[in-house]
Protein backbone atom coordinates (compact mmCIF):
# COMPACT_ATOMS: atom_id res chain seq x y z
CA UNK A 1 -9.11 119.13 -1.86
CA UNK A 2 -6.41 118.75 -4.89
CA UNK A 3 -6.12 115.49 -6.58
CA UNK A 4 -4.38 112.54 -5.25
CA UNK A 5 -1.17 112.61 -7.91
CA UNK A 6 -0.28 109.27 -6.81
CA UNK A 7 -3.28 107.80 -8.85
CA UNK A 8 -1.64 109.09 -12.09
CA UNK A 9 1.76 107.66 -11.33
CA UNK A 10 1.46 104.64 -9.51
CA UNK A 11 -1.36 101.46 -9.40
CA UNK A 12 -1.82 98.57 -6.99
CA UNK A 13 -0.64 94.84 -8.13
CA UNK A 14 -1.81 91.39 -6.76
CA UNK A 15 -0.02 88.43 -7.50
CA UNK A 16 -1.92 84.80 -6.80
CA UNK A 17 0.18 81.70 -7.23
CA UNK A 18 -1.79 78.75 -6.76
CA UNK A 19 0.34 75.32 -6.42
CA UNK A 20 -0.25 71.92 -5.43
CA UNK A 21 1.44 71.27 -1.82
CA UNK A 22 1.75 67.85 -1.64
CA UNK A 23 1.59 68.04 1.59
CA UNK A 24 -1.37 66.50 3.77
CA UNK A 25 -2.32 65.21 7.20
CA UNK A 26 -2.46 62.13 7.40
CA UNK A 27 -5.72 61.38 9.94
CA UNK A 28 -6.27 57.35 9.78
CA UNK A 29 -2.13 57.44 10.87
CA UNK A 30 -2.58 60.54 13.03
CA UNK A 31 -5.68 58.33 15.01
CA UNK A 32 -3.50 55.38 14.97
CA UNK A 33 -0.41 56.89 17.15
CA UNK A 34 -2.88 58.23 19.00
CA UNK A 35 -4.32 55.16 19.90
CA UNK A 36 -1.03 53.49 20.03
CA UNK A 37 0.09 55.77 23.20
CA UNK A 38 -3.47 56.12 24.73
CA UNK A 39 -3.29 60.40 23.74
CA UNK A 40 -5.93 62.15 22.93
CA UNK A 41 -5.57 63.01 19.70
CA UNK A 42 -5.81 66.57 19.93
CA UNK A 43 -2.36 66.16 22.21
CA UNK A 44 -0.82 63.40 20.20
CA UNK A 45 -0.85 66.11 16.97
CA UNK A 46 -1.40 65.38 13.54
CA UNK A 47 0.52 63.40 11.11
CA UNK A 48 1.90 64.99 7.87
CA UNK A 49 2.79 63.20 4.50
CA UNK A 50 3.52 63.83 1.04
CA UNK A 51 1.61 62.43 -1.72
CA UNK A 52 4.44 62.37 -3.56
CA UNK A 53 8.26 62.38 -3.49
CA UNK A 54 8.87 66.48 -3.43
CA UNK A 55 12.74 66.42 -4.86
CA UNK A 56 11.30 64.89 -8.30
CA UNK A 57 12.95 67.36 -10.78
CA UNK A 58 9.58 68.17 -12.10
CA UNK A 59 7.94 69.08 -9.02
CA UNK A 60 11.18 71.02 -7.51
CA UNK A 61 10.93 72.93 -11.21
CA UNK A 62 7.50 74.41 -10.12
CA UNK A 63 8.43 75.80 -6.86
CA UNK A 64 11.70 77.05 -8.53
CA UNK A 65 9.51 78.71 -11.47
CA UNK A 66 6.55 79.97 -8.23
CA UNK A 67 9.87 81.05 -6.50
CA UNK A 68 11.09 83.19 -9.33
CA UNK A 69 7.70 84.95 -10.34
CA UNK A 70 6.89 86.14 -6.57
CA UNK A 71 10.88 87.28 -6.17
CA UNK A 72 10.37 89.13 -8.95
CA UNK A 73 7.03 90.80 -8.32
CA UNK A 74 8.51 91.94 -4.51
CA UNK A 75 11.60 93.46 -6.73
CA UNK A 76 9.15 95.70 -8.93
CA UNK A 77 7.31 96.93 -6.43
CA UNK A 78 6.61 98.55 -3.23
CA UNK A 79 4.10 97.69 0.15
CA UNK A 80 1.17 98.63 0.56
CA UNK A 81 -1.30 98.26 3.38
CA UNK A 82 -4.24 96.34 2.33
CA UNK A 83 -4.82 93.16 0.88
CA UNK A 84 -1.56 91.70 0.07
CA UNK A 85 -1.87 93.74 -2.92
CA UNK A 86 2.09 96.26 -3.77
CA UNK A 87 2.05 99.55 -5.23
CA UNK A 88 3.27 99.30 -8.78
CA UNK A 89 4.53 102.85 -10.63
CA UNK A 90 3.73 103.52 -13.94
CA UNK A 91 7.29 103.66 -14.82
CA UNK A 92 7.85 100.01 -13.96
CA UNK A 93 4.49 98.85 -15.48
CA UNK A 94 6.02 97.88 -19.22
CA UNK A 95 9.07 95.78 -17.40
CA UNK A 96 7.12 94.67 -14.87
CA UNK A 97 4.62 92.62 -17.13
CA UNK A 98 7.14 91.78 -19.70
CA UNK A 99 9.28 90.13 -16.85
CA UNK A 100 6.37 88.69 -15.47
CA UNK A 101 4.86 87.39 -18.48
CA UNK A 102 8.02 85.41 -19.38
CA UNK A 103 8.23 84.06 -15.73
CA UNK A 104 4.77 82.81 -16.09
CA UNK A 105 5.49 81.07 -19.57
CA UNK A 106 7.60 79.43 -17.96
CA UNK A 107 5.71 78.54 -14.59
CA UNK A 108 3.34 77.58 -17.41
CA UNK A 109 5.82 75.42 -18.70
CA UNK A 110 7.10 73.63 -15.64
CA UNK A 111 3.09 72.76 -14.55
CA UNK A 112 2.90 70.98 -17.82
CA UNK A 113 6.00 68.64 -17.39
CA UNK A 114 4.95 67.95 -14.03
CA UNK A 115 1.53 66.95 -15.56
CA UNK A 116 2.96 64.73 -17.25
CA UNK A 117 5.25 63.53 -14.76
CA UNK A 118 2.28 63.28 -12.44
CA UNK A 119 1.34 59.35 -13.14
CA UNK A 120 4.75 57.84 -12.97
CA UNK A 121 4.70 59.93 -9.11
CA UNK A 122 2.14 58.77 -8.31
CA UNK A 123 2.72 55.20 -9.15
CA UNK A 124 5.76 55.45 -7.41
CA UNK A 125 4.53 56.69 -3.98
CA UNK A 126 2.13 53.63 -4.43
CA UNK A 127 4.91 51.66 -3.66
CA UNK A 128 7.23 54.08 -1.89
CA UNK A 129 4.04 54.68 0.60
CA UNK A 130 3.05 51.14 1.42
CA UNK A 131 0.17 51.22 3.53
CA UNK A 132 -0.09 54.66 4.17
CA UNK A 133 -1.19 55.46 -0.02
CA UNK A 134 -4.64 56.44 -0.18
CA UNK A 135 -6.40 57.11 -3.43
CA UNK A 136 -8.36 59.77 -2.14
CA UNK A 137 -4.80 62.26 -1.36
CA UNK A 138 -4.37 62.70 -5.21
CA UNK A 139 -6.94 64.91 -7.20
CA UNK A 140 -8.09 63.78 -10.25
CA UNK A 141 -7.60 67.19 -12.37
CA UNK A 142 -4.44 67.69 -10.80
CA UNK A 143 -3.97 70.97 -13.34
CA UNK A 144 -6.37 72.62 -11.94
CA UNK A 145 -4.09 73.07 -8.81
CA UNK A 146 -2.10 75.26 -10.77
CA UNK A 147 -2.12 78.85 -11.73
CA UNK A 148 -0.87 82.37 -12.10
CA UNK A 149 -2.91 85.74 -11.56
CA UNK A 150 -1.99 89.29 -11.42
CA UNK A 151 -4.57 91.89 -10.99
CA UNK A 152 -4.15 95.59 -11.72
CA UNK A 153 -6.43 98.01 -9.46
CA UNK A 154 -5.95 101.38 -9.19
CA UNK A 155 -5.02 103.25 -5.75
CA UNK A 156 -7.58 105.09 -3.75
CA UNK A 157 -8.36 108.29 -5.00
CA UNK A 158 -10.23 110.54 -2.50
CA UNK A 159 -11.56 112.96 -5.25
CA UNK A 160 -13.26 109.97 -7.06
CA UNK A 161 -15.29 108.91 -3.82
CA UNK A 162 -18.75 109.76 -4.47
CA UNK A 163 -21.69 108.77 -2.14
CA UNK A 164 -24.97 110.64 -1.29
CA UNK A 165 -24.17 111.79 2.62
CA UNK A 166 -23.75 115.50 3.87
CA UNK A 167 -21.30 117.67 2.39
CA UNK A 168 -19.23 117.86 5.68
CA UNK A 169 -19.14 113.97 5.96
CA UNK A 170 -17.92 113.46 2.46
CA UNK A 171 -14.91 116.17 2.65
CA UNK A 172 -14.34 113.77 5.98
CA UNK A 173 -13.95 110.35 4.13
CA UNK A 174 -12.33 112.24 1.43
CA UNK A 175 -9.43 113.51 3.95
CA UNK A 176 -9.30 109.96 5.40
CA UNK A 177 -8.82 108.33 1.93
CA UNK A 178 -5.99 110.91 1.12
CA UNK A 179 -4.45 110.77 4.98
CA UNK A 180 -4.21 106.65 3.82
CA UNK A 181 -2.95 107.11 0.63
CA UNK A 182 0.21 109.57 1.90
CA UNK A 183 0.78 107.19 4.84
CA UNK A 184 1.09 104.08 2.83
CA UNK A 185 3.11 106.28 0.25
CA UNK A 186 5.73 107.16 3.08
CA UNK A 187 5.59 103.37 4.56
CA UNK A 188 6.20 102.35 0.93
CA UNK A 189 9.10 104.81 0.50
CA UNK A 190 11.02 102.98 3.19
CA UNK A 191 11.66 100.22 1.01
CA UNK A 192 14.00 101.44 -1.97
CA UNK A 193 15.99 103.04 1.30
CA UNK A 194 15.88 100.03 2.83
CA UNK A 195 16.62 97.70 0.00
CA UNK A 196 20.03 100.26 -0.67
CA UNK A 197 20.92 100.89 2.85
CA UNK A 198 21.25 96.30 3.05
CA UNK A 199 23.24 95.68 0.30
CA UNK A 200 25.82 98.93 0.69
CA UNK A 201 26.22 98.02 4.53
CA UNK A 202 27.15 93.89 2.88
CA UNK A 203 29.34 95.81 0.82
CA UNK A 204 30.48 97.94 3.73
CA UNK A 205 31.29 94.75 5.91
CA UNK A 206 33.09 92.32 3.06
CA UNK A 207 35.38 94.60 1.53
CA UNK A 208 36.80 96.51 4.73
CA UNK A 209 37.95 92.85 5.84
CA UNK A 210 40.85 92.65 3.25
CA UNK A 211 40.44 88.83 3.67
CA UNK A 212 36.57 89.18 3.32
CA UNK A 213 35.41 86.89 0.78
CA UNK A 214 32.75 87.55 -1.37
CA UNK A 215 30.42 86.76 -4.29
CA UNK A 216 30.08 88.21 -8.22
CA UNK A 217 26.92 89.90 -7.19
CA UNK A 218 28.25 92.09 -4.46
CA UNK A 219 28.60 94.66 -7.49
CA UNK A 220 26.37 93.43 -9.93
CA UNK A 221 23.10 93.11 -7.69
CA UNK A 222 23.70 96.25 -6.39
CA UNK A 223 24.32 97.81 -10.45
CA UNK A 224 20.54 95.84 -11.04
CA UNK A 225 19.51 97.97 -7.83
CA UNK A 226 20.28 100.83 -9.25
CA UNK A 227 18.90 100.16 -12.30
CA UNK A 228 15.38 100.11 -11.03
CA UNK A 229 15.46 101.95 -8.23
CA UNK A 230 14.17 104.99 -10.06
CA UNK A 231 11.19 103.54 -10.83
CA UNK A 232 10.76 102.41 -7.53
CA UNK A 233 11.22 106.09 -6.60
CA UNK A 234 7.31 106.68 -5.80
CA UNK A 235 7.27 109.88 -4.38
CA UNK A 236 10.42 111.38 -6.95
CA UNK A 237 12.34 111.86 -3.57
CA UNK A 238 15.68 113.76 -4.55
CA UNK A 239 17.52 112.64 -1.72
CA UNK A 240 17.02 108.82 -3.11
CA UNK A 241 18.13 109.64 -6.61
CA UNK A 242 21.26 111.09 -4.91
CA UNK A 243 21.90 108.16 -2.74
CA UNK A 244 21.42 105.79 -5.89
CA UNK A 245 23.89 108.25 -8.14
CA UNK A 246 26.24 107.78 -5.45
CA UNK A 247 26.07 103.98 -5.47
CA UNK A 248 26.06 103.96 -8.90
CA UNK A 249 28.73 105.64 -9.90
CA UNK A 250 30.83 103.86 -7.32
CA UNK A 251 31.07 100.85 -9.00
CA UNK A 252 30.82 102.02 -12.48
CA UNK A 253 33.81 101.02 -13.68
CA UNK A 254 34.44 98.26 -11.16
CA UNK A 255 34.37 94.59 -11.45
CA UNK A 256 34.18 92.00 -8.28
CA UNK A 257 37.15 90.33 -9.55
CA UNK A 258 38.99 93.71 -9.80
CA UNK A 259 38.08 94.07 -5.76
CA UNK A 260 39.47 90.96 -5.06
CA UNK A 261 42.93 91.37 -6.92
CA UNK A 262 43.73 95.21 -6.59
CA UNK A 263 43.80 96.09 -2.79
CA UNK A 264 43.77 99.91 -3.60
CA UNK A 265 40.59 100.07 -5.59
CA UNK A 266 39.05 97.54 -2.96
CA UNK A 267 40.05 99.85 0.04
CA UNK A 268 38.12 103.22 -2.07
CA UNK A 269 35.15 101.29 -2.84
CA UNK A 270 34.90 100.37 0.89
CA UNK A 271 35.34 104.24 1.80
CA UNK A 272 33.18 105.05 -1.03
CA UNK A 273 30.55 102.72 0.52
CA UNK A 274 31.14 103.90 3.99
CA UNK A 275 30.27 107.11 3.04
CA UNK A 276 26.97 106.36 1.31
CA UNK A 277 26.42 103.92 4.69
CA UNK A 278 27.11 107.10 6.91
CA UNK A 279 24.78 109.49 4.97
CA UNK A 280 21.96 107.52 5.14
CA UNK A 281 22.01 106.10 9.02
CA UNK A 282 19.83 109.02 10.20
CA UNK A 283 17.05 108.28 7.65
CA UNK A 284 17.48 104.54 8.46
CA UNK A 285 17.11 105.83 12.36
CA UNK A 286 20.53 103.50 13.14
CA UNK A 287 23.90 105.43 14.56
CA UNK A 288 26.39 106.38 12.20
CA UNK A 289 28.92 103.51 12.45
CA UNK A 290 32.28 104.34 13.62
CA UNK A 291 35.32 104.79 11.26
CA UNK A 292 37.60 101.61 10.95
């Protein structure tokens, strides 16, 4: 059996973001309604509070900086099957954790000011709370509710599976492994397709409405899609990189604002688009749509 050659180029990535919810049910309020209205609990529900008031700027700065480190960890890489972990190439790996170690300085960052914040919230929802404040709802070391992890494993690799069984059941498992591995590397291929198939059909749809309105990042998101989609290109599929060249070189020279003032330019970037939209329907398994 030949060697898996998605080992060499490619690796699996886990991202854990642990955060402190705030969130919490409630059960001496939950029993009390229940009692109120003669329900049984179970049928009355539960009650939810927050510990704390969520929209303090220190608080909303953590999900913000979460937010950001998990957007860009789906950006850099692609699905895979098994334990929420992504398939990462080797091309992205230097950007990846340079992006992601900057993100996490400054998740870092944000936990710490929310530390500190952490006594003057909770003094607050003291008050703000009334009655329903309970002691017991706020941990103690409330930083160890916090933190970032990424771990690197490699993918399967059916010619490093090694076990003492019969010859015949071993080349077995080994096919299965490398069956998985292909699967998951075509399931994972649908995504870069699928990520530049979205954004030219947006483009498709705003600027063949002359009156369409749209935003700055109509062209520049799909210029940062471009950038990366080679290294998202797992398998080196040719008919990708051709798609991407396409889209690229569409909007080159191009500038939203330009779409919005010169009608000319706008109506060749939408047939431009169109075209792009049209070649890749059959691998998207939609219809072709119909010229305007």
């Amino acid at each position: 059996m030949s060697e898996n050659p998605l080992s060499h180029c490619a690796m699996l990535s886990s991202l854990s973001v642990r955060r402190w919810g705030a969130a919490l049910t409630d059960k001496r309020i939950s029993n009390e309604v229940a009692e109120a209205h003669q329900v049984s609990q179970r049928r009355a529900g539960k009650y939810r509070k927050y510990a704390i008031n969520t929209d303090a700027a220190t608080y909303q700065a953590v999900k913000e900086a979460d937010t950001a480190l998990r957007t860009k960890h789906y950006e850099y890489t692609l699905p895979w099957s098994q334990d929420g972990a992504r398939i990462l190439t080797t091309a992205m790996f230097e950007q990846y954790s340079r992006e992601l170690r900057t993100l996490r300085n400054d998740f870092e960052r944000a936990v710490e000011a929310f530390v500190a914040d952490y006594p003057d919230l909770k003094a607050a929802a003291k008050v703000e709370l009334n009655g329903m404040y309970n002691e017991a709802d706020y941990p103690t070391d409330i930083r160890s509710k916090f933190g970032v992890e990424v771990t690197i494993a490699s993918l399967p690799d059916a010619e490093d599976f090694r076990a003492t069984l019969p010859e015949s059941t071993v080349q077995q498992i080994k096919g299965d492994i490398q069956a998985e591995v292909e699967r998951a590397a075509r399931h994972a291929m649908q995504e870069p397709y699928e990520r530049l198939y979205d954004h030219i059909s947006r483009m498709v749809k705003r600027l063949s409405d002359p009156k369409g309105v749209f935003r700055d990042t109509l062209v520049s998101g799909l210029v940062d899609l471009c950038a990366i989609l080679p290294g998202l290109n797992l398998t080196h599929d040719s008919q990708l990189d051709e798609l991407r060249r396409r889209a690229e070189q569409m909007v080159a020279h191009v500038s939203a604002q330009e779409l919005r003032d010169n009608p000319a330019v706008r109506q060749d970037v939408a047939r431009q688009a169109a075209d792009i939209q049209n070649m890749m329907a059959p691998f998207m398994g939609v219809a072709a749509p119909e010229a305007a």
